[in-house]
Protein backbone atom coordinates (compact mmCIF):
# COMPACT_ATOMS: atom_id res chain seq x y z
CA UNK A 1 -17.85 6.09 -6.07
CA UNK A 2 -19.23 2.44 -5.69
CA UNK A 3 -17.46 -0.23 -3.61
CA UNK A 4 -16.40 -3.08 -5.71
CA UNK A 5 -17.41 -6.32 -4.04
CA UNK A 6 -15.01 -8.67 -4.78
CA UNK A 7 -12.51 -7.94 -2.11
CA UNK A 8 -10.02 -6.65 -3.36
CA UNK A 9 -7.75 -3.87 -1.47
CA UNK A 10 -4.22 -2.36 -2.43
CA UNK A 11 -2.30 -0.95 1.10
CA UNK A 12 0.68 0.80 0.27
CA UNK A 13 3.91 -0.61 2.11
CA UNK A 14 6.24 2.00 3.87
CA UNK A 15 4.50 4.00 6.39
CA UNK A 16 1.37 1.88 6.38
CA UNK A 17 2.42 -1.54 6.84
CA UNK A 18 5.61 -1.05 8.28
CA UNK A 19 7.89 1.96 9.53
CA UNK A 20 9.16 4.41 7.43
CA UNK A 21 12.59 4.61 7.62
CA UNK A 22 12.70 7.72 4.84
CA UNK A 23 16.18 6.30 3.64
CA UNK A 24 14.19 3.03 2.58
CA UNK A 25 13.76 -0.37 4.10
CA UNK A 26 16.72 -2.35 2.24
CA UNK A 27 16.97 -5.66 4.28
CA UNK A 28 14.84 -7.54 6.12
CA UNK A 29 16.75 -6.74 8.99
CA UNK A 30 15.51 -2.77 8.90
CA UNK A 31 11.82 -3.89 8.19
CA UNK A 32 9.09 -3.77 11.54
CA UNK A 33 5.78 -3.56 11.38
CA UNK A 34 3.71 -0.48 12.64
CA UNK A 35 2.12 -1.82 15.44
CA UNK A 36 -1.22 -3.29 14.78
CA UNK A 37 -0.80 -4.01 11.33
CA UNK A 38 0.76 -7.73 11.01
CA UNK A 39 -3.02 -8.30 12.90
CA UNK A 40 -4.71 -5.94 10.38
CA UNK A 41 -3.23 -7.73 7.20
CA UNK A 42 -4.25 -11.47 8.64
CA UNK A 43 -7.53 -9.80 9.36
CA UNK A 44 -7.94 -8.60 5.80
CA UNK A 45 -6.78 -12.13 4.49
CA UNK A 46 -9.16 -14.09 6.36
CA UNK A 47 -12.39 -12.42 6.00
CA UNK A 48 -11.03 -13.03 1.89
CA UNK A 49 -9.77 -10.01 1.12
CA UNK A 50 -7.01 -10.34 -1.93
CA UNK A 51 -4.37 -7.68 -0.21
CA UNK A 52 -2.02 -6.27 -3.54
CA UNK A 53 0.63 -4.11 -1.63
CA UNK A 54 1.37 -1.71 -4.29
CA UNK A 55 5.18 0.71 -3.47
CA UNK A 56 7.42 2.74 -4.89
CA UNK A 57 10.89 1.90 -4.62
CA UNK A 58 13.21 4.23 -6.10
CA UNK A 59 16.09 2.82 -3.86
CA UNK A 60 16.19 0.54 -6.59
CA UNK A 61 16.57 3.31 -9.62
CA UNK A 62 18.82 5.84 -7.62
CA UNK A 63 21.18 2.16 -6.57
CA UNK A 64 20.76 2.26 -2.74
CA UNK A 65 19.28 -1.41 -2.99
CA UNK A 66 18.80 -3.84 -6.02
CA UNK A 67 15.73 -5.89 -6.97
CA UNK A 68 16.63 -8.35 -4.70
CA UNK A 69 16.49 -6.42 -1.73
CA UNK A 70 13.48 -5.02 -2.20
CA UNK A 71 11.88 -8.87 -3.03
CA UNK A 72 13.94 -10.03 -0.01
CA UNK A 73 12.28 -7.27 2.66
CA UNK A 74 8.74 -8.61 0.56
CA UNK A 75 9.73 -12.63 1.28
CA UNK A 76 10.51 -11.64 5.11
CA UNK A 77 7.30 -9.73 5.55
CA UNK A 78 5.12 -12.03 3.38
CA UNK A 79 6.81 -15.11 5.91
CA UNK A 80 5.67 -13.37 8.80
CA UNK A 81 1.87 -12.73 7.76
CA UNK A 82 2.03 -16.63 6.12
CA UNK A 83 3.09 -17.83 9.68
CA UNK A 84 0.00 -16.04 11.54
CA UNK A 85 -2.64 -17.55 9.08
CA UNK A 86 -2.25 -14.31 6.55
CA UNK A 87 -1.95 -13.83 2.62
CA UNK A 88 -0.14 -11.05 0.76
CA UNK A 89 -1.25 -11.86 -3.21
CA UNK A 90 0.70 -9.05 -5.27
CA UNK A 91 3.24 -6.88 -4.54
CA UNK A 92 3.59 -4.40 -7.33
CA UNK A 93 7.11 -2.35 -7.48
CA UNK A 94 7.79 0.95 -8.94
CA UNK A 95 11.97 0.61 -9.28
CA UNK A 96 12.09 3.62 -10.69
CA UNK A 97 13.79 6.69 -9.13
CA UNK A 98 11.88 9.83 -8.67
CA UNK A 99 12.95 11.78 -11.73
CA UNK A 100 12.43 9.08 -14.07
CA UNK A 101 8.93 10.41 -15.40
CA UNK A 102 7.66 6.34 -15.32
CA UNK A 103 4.06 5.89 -15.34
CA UNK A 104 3.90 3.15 -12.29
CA UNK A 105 5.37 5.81 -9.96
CA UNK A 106 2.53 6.74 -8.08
CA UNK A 107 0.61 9.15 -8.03
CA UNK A 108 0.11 7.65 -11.63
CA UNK A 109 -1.64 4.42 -11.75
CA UNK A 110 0.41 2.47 -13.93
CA UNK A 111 0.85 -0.10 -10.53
CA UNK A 112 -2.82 -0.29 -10.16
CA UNK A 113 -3.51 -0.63 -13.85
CA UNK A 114 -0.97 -3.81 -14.09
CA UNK A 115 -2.57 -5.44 -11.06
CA UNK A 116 -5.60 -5.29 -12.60
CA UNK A 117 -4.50 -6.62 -15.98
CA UNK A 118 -2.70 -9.44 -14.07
CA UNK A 119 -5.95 -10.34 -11.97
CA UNK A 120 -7.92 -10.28 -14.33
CA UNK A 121 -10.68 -8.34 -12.75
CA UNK A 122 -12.17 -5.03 -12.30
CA UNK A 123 -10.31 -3.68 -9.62
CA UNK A 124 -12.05 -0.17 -9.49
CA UNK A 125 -14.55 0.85 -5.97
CA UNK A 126 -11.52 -1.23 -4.26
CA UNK A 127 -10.36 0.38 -1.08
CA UNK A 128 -6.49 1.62 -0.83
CA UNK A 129 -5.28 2.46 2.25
CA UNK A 130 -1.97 5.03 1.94
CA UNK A 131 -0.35 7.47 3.53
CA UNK A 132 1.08 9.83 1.20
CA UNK A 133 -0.69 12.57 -0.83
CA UNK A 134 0.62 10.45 -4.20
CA UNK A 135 -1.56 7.24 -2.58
CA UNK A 136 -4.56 9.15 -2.24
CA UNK A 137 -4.12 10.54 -5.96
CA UNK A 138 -3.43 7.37 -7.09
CA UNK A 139 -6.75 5.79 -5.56
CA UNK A 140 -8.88 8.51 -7.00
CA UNK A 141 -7.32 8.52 -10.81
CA UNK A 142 -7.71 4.77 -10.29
CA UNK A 143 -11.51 5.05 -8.91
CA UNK A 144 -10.83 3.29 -6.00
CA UNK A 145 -11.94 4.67 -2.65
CA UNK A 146 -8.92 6.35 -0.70
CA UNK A 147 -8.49 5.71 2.64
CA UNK A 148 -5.52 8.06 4.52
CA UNK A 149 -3.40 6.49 7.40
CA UNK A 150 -1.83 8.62 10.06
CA UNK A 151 1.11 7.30 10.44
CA UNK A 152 4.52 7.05 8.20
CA UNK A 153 3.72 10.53 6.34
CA UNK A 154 0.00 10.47 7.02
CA UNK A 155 0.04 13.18 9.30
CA UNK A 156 2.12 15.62 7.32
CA UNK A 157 -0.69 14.37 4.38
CA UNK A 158 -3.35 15.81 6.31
CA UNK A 159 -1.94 19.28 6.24
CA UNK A 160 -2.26 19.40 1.94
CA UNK A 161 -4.68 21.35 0.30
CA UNK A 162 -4.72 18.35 -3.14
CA UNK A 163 -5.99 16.41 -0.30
CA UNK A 164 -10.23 15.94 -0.59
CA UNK A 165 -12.52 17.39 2.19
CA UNK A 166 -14.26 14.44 2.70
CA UNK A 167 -11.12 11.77 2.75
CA UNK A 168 -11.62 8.99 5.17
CA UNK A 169 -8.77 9.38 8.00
CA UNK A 170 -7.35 6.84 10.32
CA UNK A 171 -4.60 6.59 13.10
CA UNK A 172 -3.22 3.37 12.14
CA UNK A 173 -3.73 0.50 9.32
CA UNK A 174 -5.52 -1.76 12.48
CA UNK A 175 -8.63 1.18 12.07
CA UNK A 176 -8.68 1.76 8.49
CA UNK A 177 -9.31 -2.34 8.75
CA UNK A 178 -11.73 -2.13 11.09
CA UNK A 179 -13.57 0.22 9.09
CA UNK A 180 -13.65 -1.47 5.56
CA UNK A 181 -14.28 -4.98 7.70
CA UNK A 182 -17.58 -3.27 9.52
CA UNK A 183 -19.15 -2.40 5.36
């Protein structure tokens, strides 16, 4: 797979960016960043990286939070990285619950797809940095180049046999960075 050059790179949210709380991050007040990553995401942003945080959210479908949550955890998080010198450019949302059979949920790429009409631009060879099975999926349906995070889920991830031999692991967002900064 060729790496696209324009900069673009999708990070998934929960687990990556921020804890997991695996009951879902409904208010600001539950977000935190995984340490290292507020850095990594102002890092991304200023070497012009366009960041498109692409989640699902089925809190919203199954009625543990509303579309406003959700978009108010986004504004607090986006506030912080816009504070340090940092840019978040999309956030794509899956509402849908689990069972719904959508085609945004990932591990389809219905997200990745509507980014990419949005933009404007060819968005496949772009990095995406997850830490779920359905992430890395998602990246290779897409064409992007998967890159697996160990923490939130990422090191139960490791452990799946869907998973490809030769997947690029990390301990933390701040590394996967690192790595996709040093190309």
């Amino acid at each position: 797979m060729e790496i696209n050059n324009k900069k673009f790179i999708f990070l998934d949210r929960d687990g990556v960016i921020n804890e997991d709380l695996f009951d879902y991050v409904k208010s600001p007040l539950e977000f935190k960043f995984i340490k290292g990553s507020l850095e990594a995401i102002i890092k991304l942003s200023k070497s012009g990286f366009q960041i498109i945080v692409v989640t699902n959210q089925a809190c919203i479908g199954s009625g543990i939070a509303t579309t406003q949550d959700v978009e108010n955890v986004h504004k607090f998080m986006e506030d912080a990285i816009i504070k340090r010198g940092g840019m978040i450019n999309r956030f794509m949302v899956c509402p849908h619950d689990k069972n719904e059979g959508c085609k945004c949920r990932k591990p389809e790429i219905g997200l990745l797809v509507e980014a990419e009409k949005q933009i404007g631009e060819n968005l496949r060879g772009s990095f995406f940095i997850g830490d779920k099975e359905s992430d890395v999926i998602a990246a290779l349906d897409f064409e992007c180049i998967p890159l697996l995070v160990e923490t939130g889920y990422g090191s139960k991830t490791l452990d799946s046999k869907k998973l490809p031999k030769n997947i690029n692991v990390f301990k933390n967002l701040s590394d996967a960075v690192d790595f996709v900064l040093s190309l």
